[in-house]
N, C-alpha and C. Protein backbone atom coordinates (compact mmCIF):
# COMPACT_ATOMS: atom_id res chain seq x y z
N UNK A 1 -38.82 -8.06 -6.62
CA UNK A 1 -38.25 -7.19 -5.60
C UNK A 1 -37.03 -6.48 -6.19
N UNK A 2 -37.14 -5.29 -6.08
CA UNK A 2 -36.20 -4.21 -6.57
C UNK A 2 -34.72 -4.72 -5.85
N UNK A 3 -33.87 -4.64 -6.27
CA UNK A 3 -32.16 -4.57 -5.44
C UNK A 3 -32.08 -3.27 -5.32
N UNK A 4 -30.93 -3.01 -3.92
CA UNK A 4 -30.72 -2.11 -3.17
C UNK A 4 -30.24 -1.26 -4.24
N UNK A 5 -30.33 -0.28 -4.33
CA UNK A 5 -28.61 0.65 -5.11
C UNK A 5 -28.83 1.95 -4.17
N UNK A 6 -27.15 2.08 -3.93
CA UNK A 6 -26.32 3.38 -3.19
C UNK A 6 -25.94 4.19 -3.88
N UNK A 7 -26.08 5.49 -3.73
CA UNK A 7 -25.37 6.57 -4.48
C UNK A 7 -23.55 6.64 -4.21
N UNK A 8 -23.37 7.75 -4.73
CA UNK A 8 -21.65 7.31 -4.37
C UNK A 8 -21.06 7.42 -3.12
N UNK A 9 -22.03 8.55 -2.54
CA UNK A 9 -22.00 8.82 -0.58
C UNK A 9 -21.64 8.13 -0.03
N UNK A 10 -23.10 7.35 -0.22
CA UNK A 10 -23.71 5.76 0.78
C UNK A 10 -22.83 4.52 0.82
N UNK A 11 -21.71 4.52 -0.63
CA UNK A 11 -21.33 3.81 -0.20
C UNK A 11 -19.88 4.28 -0.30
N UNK A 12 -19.18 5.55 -0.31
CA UNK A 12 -18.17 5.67 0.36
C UNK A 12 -18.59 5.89 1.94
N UNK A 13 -19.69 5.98 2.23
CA UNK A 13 -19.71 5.97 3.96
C UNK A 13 -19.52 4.67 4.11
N UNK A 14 -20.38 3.64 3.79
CA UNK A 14 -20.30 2.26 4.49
C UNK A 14 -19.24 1.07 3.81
N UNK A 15 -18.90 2.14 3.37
CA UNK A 15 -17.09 1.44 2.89
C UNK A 15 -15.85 2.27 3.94
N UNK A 16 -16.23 3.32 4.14
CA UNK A 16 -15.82 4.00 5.31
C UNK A 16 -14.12 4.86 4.33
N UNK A 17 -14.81 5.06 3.42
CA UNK A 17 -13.61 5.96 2.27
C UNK A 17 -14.23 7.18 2.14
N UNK A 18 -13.56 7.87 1.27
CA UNK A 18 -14.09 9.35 0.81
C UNK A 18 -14.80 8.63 -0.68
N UNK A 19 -15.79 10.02 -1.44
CA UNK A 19 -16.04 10.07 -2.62
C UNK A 19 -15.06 9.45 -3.64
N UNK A 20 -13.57 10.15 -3.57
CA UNK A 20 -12.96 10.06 -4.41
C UNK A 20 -12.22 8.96 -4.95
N UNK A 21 -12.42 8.16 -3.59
CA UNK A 21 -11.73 7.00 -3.61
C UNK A 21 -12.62 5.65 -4.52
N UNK A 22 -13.52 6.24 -4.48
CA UNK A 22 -15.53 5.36 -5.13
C UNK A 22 -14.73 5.47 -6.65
N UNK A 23 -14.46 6.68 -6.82
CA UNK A 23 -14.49 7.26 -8.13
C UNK A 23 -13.38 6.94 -8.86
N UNK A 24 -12.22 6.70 -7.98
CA UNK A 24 -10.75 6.33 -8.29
C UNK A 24 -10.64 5.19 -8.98
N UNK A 25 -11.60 4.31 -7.94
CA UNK A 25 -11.60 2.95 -7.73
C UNK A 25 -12.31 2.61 -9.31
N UNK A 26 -13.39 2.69 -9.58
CA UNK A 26 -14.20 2.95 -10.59
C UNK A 26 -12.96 2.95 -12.34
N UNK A 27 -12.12 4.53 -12.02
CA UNK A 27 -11.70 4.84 -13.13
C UNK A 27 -10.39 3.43 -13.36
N UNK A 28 -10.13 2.76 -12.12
CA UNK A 28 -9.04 1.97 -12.35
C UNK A 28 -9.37 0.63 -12.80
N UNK A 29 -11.05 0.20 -12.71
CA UNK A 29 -10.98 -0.68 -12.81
C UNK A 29 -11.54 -2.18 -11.84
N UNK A 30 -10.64 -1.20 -10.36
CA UNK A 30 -11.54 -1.90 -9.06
C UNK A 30 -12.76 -2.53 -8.91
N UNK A 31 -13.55 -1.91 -9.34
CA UNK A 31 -14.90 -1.65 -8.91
C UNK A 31 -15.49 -1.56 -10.88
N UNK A 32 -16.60 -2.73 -10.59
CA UNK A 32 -16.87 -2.14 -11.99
C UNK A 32 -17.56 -0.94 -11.84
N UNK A 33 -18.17 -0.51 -13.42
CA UNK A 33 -18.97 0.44 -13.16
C UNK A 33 -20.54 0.23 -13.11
N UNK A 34 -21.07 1.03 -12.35
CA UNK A 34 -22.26 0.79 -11.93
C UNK A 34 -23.32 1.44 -13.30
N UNK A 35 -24.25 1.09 -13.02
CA UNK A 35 -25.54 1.53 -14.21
C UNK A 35 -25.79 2.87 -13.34
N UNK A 36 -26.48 3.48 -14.75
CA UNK A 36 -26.94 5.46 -14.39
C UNK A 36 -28.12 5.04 -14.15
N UNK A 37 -28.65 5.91 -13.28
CA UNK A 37 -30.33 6.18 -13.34
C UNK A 37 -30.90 6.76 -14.33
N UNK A 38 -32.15 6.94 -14.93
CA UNK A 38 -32.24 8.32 -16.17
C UNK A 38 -31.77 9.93 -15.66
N UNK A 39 -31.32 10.48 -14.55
CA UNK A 39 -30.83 11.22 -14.34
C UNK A 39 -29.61 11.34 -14.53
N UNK A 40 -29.05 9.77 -14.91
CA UNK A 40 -27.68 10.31 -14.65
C UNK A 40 -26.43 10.10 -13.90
N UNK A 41 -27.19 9.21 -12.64
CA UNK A 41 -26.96 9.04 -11.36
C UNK A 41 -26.37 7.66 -11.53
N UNK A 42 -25.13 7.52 -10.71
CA UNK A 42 -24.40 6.19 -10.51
C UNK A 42 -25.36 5.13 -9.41
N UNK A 43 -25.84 3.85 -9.98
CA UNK A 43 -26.76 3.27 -8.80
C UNK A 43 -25.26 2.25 -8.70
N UNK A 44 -24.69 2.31 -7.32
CA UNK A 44 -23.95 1.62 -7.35
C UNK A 44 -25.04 0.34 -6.22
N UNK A 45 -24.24 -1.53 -6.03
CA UNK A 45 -24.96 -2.14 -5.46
C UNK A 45 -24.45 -2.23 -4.30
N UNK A 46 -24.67 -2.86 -3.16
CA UNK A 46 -24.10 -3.40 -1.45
C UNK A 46 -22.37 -4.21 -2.19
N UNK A 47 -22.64 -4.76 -3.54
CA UNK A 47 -21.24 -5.63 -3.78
C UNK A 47 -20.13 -4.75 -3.79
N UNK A 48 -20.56 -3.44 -4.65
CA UNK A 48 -19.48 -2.07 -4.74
C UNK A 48 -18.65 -1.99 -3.52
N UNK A 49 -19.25 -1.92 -2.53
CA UNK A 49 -19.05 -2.25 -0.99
C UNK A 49 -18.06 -3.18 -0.33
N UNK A 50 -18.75 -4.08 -0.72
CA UNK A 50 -17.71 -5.57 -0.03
C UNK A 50 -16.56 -5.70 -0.71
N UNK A 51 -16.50 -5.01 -2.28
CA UNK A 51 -15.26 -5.04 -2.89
C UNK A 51 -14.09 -4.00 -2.51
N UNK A 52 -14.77 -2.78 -1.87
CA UNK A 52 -14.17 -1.72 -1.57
C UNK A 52 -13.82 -2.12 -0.27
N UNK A 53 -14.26 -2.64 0.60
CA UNK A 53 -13.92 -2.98 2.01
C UNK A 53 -12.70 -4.49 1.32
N UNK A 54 -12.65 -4.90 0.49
CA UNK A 54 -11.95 -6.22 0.20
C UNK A 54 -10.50 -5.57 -0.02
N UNK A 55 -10.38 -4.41 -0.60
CA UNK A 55 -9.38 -4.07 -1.49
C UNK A 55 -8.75 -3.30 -0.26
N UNK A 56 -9.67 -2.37 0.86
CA UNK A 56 -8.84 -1.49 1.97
C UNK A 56 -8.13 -2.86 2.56
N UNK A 57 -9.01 -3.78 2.99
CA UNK A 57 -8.41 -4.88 4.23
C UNK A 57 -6.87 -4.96 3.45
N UNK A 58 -7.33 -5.47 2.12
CA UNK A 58 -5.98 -5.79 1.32
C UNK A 58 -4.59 -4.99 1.57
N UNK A 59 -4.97 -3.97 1.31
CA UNK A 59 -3.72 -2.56 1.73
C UNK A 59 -3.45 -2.48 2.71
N UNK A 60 -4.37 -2.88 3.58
CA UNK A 60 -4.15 -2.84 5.15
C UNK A 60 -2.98 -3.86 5.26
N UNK A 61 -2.91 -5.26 4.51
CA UNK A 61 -1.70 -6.55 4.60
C UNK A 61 -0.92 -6.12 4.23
N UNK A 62 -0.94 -4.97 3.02
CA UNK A 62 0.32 -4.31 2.30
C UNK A 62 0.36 -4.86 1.06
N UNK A 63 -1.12 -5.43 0.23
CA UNK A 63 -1.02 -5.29 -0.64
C UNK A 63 -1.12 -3.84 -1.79
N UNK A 64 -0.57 -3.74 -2.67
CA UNK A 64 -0.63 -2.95 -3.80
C UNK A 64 -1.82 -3.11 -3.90
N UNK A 65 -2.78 -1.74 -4.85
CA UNK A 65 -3.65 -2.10 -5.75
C UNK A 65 -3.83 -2.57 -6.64
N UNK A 66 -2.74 -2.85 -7.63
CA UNK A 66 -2.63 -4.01 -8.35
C UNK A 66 -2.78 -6.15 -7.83
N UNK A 67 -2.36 -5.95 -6.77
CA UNK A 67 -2.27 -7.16 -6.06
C UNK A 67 -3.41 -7.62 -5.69
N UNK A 68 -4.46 -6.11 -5.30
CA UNK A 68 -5.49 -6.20 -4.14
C UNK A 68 -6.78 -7.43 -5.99
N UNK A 69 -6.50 -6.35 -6.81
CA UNK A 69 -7.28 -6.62 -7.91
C UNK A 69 -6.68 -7.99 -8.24
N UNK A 70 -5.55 -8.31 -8.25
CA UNK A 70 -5.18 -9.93 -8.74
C UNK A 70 -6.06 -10.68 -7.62
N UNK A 71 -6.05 -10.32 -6.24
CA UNK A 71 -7.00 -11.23 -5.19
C UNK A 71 -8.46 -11.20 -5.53
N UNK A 72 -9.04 -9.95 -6.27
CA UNK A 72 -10.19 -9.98 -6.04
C UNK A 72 -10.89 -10.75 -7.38
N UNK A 73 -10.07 -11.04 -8.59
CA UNK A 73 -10.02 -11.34 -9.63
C UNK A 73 -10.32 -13.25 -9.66
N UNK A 74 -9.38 -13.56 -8.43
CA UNK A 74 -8.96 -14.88 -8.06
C UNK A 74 -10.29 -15.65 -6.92
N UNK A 75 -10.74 -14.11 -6.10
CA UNK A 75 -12.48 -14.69 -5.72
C UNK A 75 -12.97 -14.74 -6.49
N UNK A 76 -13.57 -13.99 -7.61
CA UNK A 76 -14.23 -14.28 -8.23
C UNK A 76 -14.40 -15.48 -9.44
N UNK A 77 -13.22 -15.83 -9.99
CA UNK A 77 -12.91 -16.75 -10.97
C UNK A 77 -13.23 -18.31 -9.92
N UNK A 78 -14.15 -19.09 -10.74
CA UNK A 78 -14.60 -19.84 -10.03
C UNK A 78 -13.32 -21.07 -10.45
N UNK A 79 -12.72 -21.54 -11.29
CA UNK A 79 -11.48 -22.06 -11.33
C UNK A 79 -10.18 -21.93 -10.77
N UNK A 80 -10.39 -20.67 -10.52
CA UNK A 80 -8.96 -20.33 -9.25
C UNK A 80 -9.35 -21.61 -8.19
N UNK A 81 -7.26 -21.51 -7.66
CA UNK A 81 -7.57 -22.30 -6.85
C UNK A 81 -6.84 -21.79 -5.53
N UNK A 82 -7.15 -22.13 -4.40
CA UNK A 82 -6.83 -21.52 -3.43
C UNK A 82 -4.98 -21.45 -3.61
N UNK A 83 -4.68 -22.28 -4.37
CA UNK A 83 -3.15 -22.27 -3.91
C UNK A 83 -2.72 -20.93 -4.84
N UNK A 84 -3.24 -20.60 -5.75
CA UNK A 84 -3.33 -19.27 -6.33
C UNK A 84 -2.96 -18.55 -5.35
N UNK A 85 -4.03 -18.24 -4.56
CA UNK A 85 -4.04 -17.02 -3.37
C UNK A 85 -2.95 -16.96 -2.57
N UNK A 86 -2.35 -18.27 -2.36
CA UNK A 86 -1.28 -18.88 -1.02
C UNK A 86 0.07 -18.20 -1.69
N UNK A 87 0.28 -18.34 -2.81
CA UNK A 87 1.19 -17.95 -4.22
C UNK A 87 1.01 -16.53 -3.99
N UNK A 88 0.60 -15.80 -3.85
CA UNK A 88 0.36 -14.47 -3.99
C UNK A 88 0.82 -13.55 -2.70
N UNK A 89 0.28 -14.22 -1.54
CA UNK A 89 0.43 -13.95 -0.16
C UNK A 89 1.89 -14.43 -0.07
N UNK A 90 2.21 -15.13 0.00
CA UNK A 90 3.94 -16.04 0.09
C UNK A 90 4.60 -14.77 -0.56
N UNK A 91 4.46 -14.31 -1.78
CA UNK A 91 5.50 -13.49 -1.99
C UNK A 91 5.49 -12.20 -1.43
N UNK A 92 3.98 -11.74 -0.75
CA UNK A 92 4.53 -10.72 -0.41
C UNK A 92 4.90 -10.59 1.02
N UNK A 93 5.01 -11.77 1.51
CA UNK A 93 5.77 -11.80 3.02
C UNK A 93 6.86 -12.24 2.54
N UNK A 94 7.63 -12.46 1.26
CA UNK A 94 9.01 -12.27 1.05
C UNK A 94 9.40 -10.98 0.88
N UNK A 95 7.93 -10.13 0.79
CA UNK A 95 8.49 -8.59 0.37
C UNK A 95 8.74 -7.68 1.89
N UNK A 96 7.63 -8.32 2.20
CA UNK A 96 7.52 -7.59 3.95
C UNK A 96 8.82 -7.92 4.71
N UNK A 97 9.04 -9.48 4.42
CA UNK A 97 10.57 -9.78 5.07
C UNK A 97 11.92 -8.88 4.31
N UNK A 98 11.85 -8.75 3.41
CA UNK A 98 13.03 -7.34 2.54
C UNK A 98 12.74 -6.21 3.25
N UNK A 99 11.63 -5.96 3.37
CA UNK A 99 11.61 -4.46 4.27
C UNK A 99 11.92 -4.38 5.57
N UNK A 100 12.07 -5.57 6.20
CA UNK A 100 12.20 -5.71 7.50
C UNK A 100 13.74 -5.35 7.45
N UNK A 101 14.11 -6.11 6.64
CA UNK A 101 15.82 -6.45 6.48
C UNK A 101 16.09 -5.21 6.30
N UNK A 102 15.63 -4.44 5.22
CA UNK A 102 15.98 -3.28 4.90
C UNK A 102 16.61 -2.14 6.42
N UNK A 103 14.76 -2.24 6.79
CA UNK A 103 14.89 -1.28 7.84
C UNK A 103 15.54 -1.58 9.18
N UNK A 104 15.77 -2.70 9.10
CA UNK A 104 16.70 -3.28 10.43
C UNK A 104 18.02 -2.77 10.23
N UNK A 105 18.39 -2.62 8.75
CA UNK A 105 20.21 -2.44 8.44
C UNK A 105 20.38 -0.58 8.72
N UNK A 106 18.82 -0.28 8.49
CA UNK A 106 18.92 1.48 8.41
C UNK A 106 19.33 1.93 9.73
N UNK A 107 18.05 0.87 10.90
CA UNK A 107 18.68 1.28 12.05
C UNK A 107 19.54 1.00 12.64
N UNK A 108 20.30 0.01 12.11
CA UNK A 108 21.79 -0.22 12.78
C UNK A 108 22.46 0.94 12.31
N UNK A 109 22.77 1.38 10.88
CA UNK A 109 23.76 2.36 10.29
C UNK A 109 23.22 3.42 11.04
N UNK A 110 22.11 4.05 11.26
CA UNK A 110 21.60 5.31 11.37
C UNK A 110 22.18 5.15 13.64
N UNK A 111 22.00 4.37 13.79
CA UNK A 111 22.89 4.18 15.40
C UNK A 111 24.12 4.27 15.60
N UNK A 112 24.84 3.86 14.80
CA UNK A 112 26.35 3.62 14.87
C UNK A 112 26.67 5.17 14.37
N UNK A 113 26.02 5.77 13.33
CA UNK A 113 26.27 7.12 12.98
C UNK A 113 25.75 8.51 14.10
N UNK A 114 24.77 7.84 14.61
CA UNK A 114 24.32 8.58 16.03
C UNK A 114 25.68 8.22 17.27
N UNK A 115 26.47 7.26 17.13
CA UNK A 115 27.11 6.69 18.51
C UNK A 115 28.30 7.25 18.29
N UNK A 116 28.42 7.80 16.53
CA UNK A 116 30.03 8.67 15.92
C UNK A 116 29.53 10.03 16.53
N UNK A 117 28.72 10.81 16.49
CA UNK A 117 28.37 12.25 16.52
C UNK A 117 28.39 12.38 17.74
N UNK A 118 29.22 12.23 18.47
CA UNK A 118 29.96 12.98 19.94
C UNK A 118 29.60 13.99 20.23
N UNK A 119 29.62 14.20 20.83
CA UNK A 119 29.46 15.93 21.87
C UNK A 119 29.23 16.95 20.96
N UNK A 120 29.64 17.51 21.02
CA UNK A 120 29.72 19.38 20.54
C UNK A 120 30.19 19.38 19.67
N UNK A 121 30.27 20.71 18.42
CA UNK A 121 31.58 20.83 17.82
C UNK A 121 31.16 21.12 16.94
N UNK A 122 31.92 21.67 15.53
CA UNK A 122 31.36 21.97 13.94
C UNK A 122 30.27 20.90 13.69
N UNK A 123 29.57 20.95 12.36
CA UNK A 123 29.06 20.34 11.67
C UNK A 123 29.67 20.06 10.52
N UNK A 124 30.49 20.50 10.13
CA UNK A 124 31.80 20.17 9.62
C UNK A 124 32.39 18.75 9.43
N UNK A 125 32.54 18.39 10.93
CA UNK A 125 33.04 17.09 11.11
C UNK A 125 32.18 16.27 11.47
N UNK A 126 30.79 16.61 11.39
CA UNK A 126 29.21 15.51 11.83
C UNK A 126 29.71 14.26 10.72
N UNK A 127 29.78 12.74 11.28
CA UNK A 127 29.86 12.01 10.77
C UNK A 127 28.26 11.44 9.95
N UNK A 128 27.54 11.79 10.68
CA UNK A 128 26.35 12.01 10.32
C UNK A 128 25.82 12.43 8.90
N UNK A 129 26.37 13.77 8.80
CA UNK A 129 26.04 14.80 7.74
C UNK A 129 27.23 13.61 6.09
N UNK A 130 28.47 13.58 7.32
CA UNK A 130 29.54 13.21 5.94
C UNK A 130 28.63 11.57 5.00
N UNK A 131 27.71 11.11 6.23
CA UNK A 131 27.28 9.63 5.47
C UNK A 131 26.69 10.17 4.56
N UNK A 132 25.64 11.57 4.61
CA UNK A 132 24.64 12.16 3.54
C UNK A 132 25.37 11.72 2.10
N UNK A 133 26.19 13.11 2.69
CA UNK A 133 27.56 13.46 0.96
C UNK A 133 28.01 12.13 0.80
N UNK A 134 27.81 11.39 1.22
CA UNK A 134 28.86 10.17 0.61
C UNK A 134 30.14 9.96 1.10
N UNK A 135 30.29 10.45 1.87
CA UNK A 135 32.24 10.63 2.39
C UNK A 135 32.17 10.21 3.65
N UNK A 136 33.11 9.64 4.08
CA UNK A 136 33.68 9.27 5.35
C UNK A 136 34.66 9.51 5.99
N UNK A 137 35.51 11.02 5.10
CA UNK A 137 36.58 11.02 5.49
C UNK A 137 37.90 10.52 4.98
N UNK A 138 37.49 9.76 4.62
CA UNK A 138 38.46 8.54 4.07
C UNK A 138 37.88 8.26 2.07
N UNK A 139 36.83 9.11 1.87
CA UNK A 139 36.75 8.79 0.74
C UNK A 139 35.38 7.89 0.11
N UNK A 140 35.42 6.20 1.39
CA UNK A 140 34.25 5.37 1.22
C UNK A 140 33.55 6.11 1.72
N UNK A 141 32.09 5.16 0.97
CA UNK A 141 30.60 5.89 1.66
C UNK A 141 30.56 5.16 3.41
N UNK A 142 30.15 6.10 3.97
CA UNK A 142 29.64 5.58 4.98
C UNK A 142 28.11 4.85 5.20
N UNK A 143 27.63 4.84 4.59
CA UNK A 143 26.29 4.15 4.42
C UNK A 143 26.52 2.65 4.31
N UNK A 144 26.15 1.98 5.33
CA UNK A 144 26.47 0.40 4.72
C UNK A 144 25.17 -0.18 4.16
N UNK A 145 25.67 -0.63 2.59
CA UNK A 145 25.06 -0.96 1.42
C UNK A 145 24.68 -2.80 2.15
């Protein structure tokens, strides 16, 4: 019995990507490469698929494509061990927690600089504008680092 093979369409449709992303994926490495037909033609298999749907879910957690390929590297290696994976995930919810931090400090500064910009008046004196330049008036940045 013959195995399935998809052209590059078929299975950027039922991977639910564009072409280019088949092709991206391919030149990086992702995805091995598939065998030609005598035409020429990429027969990619249903696995092309599950790897391409493995690697979106991945990005979807906020892994990198580098990361997504260390996970998919770590299914496949039959000696990996799950604590591998746990190792991998752990750090990047230390990364997700930095961004949190990050963007929690942006919106405090970016409020307190909204709660300085009073009423009316030049732009001149926008405390706002002065955090851009670096100045506060006084010289320090207004941006809290």
């Amino acid at each position: 019995m013959a195995t399935e093979t998809l052209t590059t369409g078929e299975v950027a449709d039922q991977a639910n990507v564009n072409v280019q992303t088949v092709r991206y994926y391919e030149r990086r490495g992702l995805i091995p490469e598939p065998p030609r037909s005598s035409g020429g033609f990429r027969q990619y298999s249903p696995d092309h698929v599950s790897r391409i749907r493995f690697i979106k879910r991945a990005q979807e957690l906020g892994f990198t494509l580098e990361e997504a390929n260390e996970l998919l590297q770590l299914r496949v290696t039959p000696e990996a061990d799950r604590a591998d994976v746990r190792a991998v995930a752990g750090d990047k919810i230390d990364e997700v927690e930095d961004k949190i931090r990050d963007l929690r400090r942006i919106r405090d500064t970016l409020g307190h600089l909204v709660e300085a910009c009073e009423g009316h008046g030049s732009t001149s004196e926008c405390p706002i504008l002065h955090a851009m330049e670096g100045t506060a008036g006084n010289g320090a940045s207004a941006i809290q680092e």
